[in-house]
C-alpha atoms as a PDB file:
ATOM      1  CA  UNK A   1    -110.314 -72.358  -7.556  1.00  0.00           C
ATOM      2  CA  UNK A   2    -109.587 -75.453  -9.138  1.00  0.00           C
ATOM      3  CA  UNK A   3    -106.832 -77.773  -9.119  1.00  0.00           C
ATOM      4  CA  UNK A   4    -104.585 -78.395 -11.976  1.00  0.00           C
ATOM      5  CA  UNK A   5    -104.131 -82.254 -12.562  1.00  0.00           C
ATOM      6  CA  UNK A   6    -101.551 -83.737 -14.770  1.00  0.00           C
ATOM      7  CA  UNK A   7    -101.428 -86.768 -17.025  1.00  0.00           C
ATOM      8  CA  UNK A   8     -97.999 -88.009 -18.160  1.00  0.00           C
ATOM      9  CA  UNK A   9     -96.969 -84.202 -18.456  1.00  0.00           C
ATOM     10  CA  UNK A  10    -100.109 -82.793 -19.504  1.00  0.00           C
ATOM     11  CA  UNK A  11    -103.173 -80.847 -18.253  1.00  0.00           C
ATOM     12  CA  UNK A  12    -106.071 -82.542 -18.044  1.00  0.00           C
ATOM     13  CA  UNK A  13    -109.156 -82.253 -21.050  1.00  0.00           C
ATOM     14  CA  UNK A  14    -110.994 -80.429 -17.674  1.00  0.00           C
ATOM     15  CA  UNK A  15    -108.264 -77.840 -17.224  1.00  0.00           C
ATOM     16  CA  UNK A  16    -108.137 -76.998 -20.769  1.00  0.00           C
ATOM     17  CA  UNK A  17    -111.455 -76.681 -21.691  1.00  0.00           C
ATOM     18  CA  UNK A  18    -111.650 -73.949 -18.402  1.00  0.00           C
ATOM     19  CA  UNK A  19    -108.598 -72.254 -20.037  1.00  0.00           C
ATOM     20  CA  UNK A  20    -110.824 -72.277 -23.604  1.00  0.00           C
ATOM     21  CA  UNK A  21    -114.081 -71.275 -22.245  1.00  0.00           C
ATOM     22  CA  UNK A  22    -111.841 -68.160 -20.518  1.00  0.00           C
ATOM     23  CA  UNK A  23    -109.928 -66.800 -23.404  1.00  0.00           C
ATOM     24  CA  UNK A  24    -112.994 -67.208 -25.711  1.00  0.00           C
ATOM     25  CA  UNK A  25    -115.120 -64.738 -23.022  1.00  0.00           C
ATOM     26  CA  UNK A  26    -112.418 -62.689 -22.804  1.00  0.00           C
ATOM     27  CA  UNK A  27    -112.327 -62.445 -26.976  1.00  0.00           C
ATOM     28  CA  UNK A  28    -115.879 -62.030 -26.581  1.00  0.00           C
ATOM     29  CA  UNK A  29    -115.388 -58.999 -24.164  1.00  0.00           C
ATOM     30  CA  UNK A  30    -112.821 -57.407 -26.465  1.00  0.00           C
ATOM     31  CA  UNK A  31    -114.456 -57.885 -29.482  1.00  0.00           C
ATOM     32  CA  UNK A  32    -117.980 -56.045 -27.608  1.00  0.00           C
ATOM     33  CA  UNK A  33    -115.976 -53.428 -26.253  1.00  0.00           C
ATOM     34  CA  UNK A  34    -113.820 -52.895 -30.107  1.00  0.00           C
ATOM     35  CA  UNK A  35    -117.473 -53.188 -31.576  1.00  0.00           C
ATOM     36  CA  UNK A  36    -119.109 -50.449 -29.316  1.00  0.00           C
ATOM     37  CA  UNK A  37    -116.055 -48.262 -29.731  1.00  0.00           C
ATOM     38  CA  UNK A  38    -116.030 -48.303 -33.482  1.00  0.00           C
ATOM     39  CA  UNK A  39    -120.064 -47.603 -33.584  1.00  0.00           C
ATOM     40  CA  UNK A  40    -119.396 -44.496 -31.452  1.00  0.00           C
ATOM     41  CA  UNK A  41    -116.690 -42.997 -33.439  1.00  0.00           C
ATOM     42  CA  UNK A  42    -119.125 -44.124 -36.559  1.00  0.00           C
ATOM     43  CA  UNK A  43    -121.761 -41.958 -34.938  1.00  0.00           C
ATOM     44  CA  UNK A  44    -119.702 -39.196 -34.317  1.00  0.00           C
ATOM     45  CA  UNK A  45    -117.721 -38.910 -38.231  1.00  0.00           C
ATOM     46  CA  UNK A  46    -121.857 -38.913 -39.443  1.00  0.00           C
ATOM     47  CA  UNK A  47    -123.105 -36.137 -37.533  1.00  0.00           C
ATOM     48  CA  UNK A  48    -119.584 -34.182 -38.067  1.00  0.00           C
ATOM     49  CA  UNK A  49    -120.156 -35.032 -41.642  1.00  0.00           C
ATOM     50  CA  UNK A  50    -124.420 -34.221 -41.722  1.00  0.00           C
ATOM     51  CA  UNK A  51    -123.391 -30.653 -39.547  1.00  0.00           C
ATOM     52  CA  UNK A  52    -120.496 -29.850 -42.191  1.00  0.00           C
ATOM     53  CA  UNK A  53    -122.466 -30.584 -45.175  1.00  0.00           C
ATOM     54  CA  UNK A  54    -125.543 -28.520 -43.794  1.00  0.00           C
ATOM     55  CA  UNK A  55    -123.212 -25.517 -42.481  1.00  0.00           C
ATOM     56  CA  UNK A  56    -121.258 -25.415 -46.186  1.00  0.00           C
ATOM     57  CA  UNK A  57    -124.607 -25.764 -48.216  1.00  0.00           C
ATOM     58  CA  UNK A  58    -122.946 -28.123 -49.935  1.00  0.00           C
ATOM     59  CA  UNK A  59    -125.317 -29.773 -52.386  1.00  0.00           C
ATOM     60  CA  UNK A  60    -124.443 -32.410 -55.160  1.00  0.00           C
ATOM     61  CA  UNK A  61    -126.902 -30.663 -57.883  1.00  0.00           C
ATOM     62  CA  UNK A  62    -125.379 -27.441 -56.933  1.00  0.00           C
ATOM     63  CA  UNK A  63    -122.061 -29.047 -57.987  1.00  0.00           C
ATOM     64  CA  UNK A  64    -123.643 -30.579 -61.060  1.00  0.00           C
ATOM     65  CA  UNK A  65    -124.755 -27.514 -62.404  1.00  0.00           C
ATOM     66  CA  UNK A  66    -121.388 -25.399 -61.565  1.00  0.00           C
ATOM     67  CA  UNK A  67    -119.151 -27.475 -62.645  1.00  0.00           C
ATOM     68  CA  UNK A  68    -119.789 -26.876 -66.431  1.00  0.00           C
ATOM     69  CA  UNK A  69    -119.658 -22.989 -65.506  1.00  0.00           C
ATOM     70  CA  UNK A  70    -116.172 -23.810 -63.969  1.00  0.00           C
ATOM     71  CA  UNK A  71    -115.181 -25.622 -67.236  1.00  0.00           C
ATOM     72  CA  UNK A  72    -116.857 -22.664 -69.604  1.00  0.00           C
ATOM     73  CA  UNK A  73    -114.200 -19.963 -67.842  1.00  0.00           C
ATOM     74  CA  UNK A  74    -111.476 -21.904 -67.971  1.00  0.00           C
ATOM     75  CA  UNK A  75    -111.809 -23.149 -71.385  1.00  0.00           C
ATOM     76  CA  UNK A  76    -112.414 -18.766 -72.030  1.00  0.00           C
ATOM     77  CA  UNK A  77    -108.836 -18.011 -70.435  1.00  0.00           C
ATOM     78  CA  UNK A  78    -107.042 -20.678 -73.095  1.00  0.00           C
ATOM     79  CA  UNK A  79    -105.986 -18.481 -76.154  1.00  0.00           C
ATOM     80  CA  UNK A  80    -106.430 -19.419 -80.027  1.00  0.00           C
ATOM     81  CA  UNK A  81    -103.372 -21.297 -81.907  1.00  0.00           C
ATOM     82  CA  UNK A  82    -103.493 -22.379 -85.141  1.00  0.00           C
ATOM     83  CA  UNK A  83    -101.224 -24.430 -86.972  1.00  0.00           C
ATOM     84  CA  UNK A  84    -100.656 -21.995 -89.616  1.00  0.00           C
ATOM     85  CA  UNK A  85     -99.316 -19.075 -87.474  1.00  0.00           C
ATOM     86  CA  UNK A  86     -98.633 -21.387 -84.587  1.00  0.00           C
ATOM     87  CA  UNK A  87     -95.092 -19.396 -83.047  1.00  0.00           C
ATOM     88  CA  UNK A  88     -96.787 -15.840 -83.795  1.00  0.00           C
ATOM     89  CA  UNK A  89     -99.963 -17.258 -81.515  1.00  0.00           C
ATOM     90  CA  UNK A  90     -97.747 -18.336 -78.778  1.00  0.00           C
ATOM     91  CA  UNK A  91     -95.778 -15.586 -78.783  1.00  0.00           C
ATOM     92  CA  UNK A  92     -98.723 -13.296 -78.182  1.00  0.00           C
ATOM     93  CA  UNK A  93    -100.139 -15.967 -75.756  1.00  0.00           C
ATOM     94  CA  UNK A  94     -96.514 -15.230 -73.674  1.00  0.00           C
ATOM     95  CA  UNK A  95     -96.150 -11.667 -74.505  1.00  0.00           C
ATOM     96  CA  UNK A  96     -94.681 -11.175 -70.986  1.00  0.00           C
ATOM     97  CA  UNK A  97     -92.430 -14.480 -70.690  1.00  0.00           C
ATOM     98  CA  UNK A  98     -89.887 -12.414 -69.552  1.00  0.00           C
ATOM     99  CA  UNK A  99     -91.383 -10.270 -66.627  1.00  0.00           C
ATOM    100  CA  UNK A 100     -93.206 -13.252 -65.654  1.00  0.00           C
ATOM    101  CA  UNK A 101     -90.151 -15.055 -65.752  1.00  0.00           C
ATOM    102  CA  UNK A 102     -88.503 -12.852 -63.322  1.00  0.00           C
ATOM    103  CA  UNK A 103     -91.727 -12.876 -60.959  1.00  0.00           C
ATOM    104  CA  UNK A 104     -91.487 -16.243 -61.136  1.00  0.00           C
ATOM    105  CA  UNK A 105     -87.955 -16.799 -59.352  1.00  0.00           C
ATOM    106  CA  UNK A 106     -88.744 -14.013 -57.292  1.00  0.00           C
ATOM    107  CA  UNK A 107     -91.504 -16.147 -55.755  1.00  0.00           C
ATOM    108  CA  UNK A 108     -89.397 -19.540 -56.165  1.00  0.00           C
ATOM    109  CA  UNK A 109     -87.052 -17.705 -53.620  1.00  0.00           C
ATOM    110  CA  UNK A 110     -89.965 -16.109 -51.419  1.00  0.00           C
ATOM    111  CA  UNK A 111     -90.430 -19.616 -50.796  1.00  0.00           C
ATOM    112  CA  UNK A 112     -86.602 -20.976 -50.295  1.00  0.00           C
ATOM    113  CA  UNK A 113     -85.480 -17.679 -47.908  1.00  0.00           C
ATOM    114  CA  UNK A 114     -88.837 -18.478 -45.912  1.00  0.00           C
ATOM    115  CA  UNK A 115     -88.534 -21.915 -46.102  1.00  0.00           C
ATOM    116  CA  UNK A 116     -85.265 -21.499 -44.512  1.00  0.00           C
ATOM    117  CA  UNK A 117     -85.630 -18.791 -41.922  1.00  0.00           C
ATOM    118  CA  UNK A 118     -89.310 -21.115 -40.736  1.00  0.00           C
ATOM    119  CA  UNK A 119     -87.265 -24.580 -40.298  1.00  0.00           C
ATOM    120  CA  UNK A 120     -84.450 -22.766 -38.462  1.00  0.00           C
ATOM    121  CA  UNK A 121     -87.243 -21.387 -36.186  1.00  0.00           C
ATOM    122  CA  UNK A 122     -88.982 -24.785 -36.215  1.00  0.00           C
ATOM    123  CA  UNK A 123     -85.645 -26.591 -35.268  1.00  0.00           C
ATOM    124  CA  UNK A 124     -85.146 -24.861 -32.610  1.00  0.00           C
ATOM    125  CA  UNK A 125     -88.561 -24.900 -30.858  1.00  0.00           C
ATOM    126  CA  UNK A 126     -88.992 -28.745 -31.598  1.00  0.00           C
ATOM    127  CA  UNK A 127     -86.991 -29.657 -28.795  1.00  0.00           C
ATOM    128  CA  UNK A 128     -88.479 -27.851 -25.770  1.00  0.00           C
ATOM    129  CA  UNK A 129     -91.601 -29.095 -27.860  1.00  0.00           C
ATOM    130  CA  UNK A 130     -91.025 -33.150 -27.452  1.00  0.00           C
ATOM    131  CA  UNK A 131     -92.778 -34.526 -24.599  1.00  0.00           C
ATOM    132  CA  UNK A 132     -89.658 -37.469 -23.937  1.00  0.00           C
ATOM    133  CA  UNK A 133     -87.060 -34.524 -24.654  1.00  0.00           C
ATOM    134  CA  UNK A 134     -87.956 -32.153 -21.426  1.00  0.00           C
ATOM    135  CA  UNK A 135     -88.725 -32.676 -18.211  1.00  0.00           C
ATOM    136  CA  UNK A 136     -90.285 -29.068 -17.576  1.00  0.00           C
ATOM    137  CA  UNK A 137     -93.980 -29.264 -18.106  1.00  0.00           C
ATOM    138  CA  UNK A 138     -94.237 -25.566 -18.240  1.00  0.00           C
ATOM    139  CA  UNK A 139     -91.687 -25.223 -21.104  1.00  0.00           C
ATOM    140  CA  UNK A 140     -93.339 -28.341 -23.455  1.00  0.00           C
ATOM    141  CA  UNK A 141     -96.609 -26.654 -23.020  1.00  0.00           C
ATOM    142  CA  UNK A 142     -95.228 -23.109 -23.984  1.00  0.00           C
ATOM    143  CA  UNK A 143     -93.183 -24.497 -26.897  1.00  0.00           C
ATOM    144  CA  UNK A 144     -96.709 -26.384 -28.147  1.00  0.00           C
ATOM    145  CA  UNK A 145     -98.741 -23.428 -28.052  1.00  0.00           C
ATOM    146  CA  UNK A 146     -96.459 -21.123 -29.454  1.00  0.00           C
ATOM    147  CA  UNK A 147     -96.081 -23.410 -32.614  1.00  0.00           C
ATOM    148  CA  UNK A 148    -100.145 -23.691 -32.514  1.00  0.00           C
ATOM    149  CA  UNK A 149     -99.696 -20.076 -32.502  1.00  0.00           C
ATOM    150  CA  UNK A 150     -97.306 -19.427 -35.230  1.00  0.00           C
ATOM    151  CA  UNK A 151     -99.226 -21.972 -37.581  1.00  0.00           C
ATOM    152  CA  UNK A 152    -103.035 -21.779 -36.866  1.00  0.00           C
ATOM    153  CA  UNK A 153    -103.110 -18.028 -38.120  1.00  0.00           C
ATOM    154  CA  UNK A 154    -103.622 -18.382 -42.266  1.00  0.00           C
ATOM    155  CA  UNK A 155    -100.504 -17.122 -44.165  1.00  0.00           C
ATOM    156  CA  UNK A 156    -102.290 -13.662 -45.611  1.00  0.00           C
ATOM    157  CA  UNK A 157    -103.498 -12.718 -42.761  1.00  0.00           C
ATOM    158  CA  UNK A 158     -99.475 -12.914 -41.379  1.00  0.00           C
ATOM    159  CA  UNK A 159     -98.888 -10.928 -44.700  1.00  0.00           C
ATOM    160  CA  UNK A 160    -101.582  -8.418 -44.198  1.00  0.00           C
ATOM    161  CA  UNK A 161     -99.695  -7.252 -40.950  1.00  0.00           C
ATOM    162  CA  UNK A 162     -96.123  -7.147 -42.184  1.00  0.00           C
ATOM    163  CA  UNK A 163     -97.342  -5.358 -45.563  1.00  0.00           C
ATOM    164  CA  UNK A 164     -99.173  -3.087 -43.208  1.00  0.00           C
ATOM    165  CA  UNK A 165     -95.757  -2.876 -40.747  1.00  0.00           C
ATOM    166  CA  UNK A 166     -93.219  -3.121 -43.952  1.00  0.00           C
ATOM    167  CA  UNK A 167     -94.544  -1.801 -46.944  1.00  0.00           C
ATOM    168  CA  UNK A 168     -96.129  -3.709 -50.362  1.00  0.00           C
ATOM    169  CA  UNK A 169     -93.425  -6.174 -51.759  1.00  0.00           C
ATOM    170  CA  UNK A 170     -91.411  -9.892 -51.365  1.00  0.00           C
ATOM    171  CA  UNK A 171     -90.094  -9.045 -47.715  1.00  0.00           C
ATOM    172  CA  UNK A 172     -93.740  -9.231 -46.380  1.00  0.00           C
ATOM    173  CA  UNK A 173     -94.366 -12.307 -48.079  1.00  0.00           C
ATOM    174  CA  UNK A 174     -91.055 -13.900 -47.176  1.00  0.00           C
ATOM    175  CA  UNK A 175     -91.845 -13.402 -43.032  1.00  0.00           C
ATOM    176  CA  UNK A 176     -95.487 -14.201 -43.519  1.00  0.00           C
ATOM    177  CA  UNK A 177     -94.330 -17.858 -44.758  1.00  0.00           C
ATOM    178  CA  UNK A 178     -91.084 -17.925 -42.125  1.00  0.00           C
ATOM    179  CA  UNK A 179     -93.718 -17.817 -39.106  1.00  0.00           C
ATOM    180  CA  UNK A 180     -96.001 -20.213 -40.606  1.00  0.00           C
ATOM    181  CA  UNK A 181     -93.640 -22.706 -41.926  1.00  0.00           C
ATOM    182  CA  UNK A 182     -91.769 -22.449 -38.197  1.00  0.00           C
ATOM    183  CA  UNK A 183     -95.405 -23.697 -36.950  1.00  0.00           C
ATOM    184  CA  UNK A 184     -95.822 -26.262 -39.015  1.00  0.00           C
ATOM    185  CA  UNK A 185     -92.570 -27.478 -39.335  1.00  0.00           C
ATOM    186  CA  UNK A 186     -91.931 -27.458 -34.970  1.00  0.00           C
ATOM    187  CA  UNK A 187     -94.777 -29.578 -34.975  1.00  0.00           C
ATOM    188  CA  UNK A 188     -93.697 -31.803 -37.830  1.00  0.00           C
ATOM    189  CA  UNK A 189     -90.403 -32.229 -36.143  1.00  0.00           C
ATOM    190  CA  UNK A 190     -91.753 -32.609 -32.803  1.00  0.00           C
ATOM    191  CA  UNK A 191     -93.225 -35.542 -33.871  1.00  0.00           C
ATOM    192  CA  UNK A 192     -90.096 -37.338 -35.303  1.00  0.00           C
ATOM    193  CA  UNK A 193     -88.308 -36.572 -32.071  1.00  0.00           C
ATOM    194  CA  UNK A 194     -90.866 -38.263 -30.169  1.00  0.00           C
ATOM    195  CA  UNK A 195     -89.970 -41.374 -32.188  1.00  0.00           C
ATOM    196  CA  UNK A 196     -86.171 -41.244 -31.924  1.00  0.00           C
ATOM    197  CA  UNK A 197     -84.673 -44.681 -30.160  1.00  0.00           C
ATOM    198  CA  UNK A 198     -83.865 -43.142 -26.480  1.00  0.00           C
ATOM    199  CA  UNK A 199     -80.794 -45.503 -26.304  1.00  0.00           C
ATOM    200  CA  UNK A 200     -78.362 -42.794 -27.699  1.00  0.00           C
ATOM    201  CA  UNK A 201     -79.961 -40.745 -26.044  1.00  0.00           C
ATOM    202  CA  UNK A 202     -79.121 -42.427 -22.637  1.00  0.00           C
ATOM    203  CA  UNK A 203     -75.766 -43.197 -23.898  1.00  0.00           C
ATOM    204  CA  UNK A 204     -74.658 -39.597 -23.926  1.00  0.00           C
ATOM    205  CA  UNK A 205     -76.472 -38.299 -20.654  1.00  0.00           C
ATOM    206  CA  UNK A 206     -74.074 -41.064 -19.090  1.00  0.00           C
ATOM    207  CA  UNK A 207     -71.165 -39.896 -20.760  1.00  0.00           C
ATOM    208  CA  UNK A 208     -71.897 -36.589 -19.008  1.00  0.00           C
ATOM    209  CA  UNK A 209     -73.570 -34.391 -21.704  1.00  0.00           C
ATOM    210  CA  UNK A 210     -75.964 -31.773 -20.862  1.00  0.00           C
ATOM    211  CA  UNK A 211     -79.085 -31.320 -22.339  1.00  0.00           C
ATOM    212  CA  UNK A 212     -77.881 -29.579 -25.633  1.00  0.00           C
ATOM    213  CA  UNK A 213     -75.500 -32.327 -26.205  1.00  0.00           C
ATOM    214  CA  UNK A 214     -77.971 -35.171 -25.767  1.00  0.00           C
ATOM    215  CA  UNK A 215     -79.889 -33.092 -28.138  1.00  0.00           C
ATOM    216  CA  UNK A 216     -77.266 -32.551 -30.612  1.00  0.00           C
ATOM    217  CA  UNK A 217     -75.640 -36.165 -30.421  1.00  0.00           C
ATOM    218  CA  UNK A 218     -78.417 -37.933 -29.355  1.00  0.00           C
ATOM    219  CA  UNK A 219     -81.645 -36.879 -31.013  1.00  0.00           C
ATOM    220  CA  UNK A 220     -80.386 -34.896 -34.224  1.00  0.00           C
ATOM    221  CA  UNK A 221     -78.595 -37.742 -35.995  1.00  0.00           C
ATOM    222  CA  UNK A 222     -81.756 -39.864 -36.006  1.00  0.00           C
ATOM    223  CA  UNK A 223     -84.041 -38.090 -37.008  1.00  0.00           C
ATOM    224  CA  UNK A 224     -81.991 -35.654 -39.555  1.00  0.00           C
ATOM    225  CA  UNK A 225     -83.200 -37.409 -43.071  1.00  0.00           C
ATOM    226  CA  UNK A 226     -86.281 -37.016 -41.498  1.00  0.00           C
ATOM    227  CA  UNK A 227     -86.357 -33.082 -41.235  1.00  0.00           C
ATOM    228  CA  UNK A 228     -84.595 -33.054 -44.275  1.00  0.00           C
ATOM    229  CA  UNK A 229     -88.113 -34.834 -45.926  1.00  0.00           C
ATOM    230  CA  UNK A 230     -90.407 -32.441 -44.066  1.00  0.00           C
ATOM    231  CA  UNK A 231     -88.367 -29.125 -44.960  1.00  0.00           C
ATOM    232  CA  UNK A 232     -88.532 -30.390 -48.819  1.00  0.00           C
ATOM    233  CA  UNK A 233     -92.030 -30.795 -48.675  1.00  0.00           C
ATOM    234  CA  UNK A 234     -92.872 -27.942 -46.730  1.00  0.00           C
ATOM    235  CA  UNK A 235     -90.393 -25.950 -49.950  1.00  0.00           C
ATOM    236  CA  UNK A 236     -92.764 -27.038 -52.554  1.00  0.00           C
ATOM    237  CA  UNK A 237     -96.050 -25.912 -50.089  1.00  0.00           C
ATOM    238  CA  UNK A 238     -94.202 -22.587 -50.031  1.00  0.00           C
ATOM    239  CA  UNK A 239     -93.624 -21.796 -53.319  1.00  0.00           C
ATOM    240  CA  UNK A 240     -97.028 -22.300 -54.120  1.00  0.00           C
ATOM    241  CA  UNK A 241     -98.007 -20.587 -51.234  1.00  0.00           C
ATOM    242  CA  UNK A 242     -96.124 -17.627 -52.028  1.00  0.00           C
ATOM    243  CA  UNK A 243     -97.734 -17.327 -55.447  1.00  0.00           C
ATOM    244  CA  UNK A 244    -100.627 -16.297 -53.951  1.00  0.00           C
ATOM    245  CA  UNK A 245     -99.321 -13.760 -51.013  1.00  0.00           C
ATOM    246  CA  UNK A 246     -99.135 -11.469 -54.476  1.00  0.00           C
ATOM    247  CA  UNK A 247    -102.801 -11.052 -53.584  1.00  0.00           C
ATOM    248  CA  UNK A 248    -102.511  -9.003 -50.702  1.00  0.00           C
ATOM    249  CA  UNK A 249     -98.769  -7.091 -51.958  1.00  0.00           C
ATOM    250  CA  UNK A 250     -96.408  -9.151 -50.683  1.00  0.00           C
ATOM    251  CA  UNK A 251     -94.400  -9.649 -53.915  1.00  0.00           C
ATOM    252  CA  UNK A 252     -94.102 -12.630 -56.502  1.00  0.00           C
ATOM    253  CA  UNK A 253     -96.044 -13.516 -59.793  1.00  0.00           C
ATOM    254  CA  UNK A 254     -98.789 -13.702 -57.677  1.00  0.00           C
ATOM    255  CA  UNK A 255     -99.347 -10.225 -57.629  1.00  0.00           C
ATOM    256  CA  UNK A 256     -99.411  -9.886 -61.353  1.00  0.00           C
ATOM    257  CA  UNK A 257    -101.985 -13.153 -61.633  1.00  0.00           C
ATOM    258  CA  UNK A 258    -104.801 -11.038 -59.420  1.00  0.00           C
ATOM    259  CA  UNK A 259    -104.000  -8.196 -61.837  1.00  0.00           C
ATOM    260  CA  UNK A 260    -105.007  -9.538 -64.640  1.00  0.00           C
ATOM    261  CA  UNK A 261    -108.336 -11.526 -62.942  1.00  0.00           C
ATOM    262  CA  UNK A 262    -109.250  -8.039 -61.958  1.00  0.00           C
ATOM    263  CA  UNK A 263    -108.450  -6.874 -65.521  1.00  0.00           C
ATOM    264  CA  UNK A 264    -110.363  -9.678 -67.297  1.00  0.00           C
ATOM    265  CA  UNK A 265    -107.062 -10.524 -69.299  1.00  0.00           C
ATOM    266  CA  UNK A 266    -108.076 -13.706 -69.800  1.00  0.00           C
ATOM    267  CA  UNK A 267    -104.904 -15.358 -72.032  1.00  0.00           C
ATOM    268  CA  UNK A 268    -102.612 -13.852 -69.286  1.00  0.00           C
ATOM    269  CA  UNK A 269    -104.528 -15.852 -66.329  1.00  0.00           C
ATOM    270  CA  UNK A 270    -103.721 -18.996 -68.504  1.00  0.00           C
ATOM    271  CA  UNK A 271    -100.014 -17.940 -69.686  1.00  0.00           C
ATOM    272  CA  UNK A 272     -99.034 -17.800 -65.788  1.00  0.00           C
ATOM    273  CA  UNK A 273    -101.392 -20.918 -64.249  1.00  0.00           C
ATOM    274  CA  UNK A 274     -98.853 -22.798 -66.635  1.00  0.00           C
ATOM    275  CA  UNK A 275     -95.823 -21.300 -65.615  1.00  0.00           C
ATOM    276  CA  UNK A 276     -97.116 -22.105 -61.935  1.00  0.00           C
ATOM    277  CA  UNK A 277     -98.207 -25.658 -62.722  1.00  0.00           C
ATOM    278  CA  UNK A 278     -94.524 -26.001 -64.804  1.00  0.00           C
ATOM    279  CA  UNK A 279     -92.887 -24.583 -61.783  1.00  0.00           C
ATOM    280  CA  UNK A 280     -94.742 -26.532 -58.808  1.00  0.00           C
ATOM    281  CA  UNK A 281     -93.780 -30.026 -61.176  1.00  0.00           C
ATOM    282  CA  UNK A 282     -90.258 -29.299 -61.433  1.00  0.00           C
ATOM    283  CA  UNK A 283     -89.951 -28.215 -58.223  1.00  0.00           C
ATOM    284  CA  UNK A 284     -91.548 -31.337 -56.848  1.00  0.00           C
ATOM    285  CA  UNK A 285     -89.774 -33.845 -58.741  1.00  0.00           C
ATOM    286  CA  UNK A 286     -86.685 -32.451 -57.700  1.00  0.00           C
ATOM    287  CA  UNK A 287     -87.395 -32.580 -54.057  1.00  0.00           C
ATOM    288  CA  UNK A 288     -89.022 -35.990 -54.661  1.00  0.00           C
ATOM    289  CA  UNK A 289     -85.370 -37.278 -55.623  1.00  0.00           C
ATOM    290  CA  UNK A 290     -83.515 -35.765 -53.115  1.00  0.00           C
ATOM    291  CA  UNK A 291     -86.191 -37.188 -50.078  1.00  0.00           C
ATOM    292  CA  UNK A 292     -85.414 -40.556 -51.697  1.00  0.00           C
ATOM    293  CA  UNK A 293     -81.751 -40.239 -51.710  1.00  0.00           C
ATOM    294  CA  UNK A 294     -81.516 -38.974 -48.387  1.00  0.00           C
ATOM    295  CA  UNK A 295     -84.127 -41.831 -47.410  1.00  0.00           C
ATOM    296  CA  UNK A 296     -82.019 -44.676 -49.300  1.00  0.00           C
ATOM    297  CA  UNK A 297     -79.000 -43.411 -47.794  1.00  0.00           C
ATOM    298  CA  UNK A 298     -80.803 -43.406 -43.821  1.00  0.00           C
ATOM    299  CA  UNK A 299     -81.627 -46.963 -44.532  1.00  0.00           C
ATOM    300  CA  UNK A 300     -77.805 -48.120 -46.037  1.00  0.00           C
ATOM    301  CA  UNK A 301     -76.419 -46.334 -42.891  1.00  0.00           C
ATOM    302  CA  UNK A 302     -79.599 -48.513 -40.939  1.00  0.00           C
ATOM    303  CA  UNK A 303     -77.895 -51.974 -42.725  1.00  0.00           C
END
């Protein structure tokens, strides 16, 4: 162990260079270690991506050759206008504006009721569900796998059972996307809780408040604009989502759209893709105001 020498305040040119040669093989020791790390995880995304390709066939002729085939039906489901008898075209184009009209808010609020119904379920497993919220191991790891649970299962297979347990129609569809959005949205929320400050947090539990207080006082006012985001964009996942629940019977234009794939009606498969696409932009820009209000607000309050 050497000793440290001074000079009018200062370490000696010995000393220092010591300290230099130190950090730099420490830097080289971190930097091997980094380098190593990176070439393993670089290993592993090749093979994942070598076994994926090879398991999906996926093949880049393949996709040359298909996608003109992709192109040549959808370019068959667009109907003929001319400018001559342009209105009479389009009317026949949208022959059924009106019933798909009405199966198209029926599926807009498929998606809002379930929307809903899931975040109210989501809100109130989140908590149990945040690792710096509980204490309990047993009760974070229920709360974790019951929202893998309620999530992991795809949202037809959800509607297959409750058409099977409730009959064809919009109530099937509605529960099928409740009990997925509550899976995805606990987990979702989860998260933000697990990123709240824990100052308030301590704040209240030495006021005195129980656990449902420190979660009410302490946790919810943080991360609030935050849920707010998630259960907006989990609204616009749902209403496209419950377009195609019509598949299996569970209600909304959806149904009608695999009715006329089955029945070749070409123009109609075009007439409601439009409506949908319509829809799905309206919807999103709306919700993409409202996150940013809520956001602008959070961050005035922050200043």
């Amino acid at each position: 162990m050497s000793t440290l020498t001074h000079t009018n305040g200062r370490l000696t040119s010995t000393t220092r260079e010591e300290r230099l040669l130190s950090f730099n093989a420490r830097y080289r020791q971190q930097q091997f270690t980094r380098r190593n790390w990176t070439l393993l995880y670089g290993a592993l995304f090749l093979a994942a991506l070598s076994g994926s390709v090879a398991v999906s066939d996926f093949s880049i002729p393949g996709l040359i050759k298909g996608l003109p085939m992709a192109w040549n039906y959808i370019a068959g489901t667009l109907p003929t206008l001319t400018l001559e008898n342009f209105w009479a075209d389009l009317a026949n184009w949208y022959w059924g504006l009106r019933f798909w009209l009405r199966l198209l808010v029926e599926t807009i609020l498929m998606g809002f009721v379930g929307t809903v119904l899931g975040g109210g379920v989501a809100l109130l497993l989140c908590f149990p569900a945040s690792r710096n919220l509980v204490e309990n191991t047993g009760i974070y790891f229920a709360a974790r796998r019951s929202l893998e649970f309620l999530r992991t299962v795809p949202e037809l297979v959800f509607a297959l059972i409750f058409v099977f347990a409730f009959g064809l129609g919009p109530f099937a569809g509605v529960l099928a996307i409740a009990v997925h959005t509550a899976g995805s949205l606990g987990k979702l929320f989860a998260e933000v809780n697990e990123n709240v400050d824990p100052r308030p947090i301590e704040g209240v539990r030495a006021a005195g408040g129980n656990w449902p207080m420190l979660m009410r006082l302490g946790v919810v006012p943080q991360a609030l604009p935050n849920y707010a985001s998630y259960l907006l964009l989990r609204f616009e996942i749902n209403v496209r989502g419950a377009s195609a629940l019509g598949i299996v019977g569970a209600g909304g234009i959806g149904q009608e759209l695999y009715v006329a794939i089955r029945q070749f009606e070409y123009t109609d498969i075009s007439a409601i893709m439009l409506l949908l696409i319509a829809t799905t932009s309206i919807i999103d820009i709306t919700c993409e105001t409202i996150r940013h209000r809520l956001i602008g607000q959070d961050m005035q309050a922050g200043h």
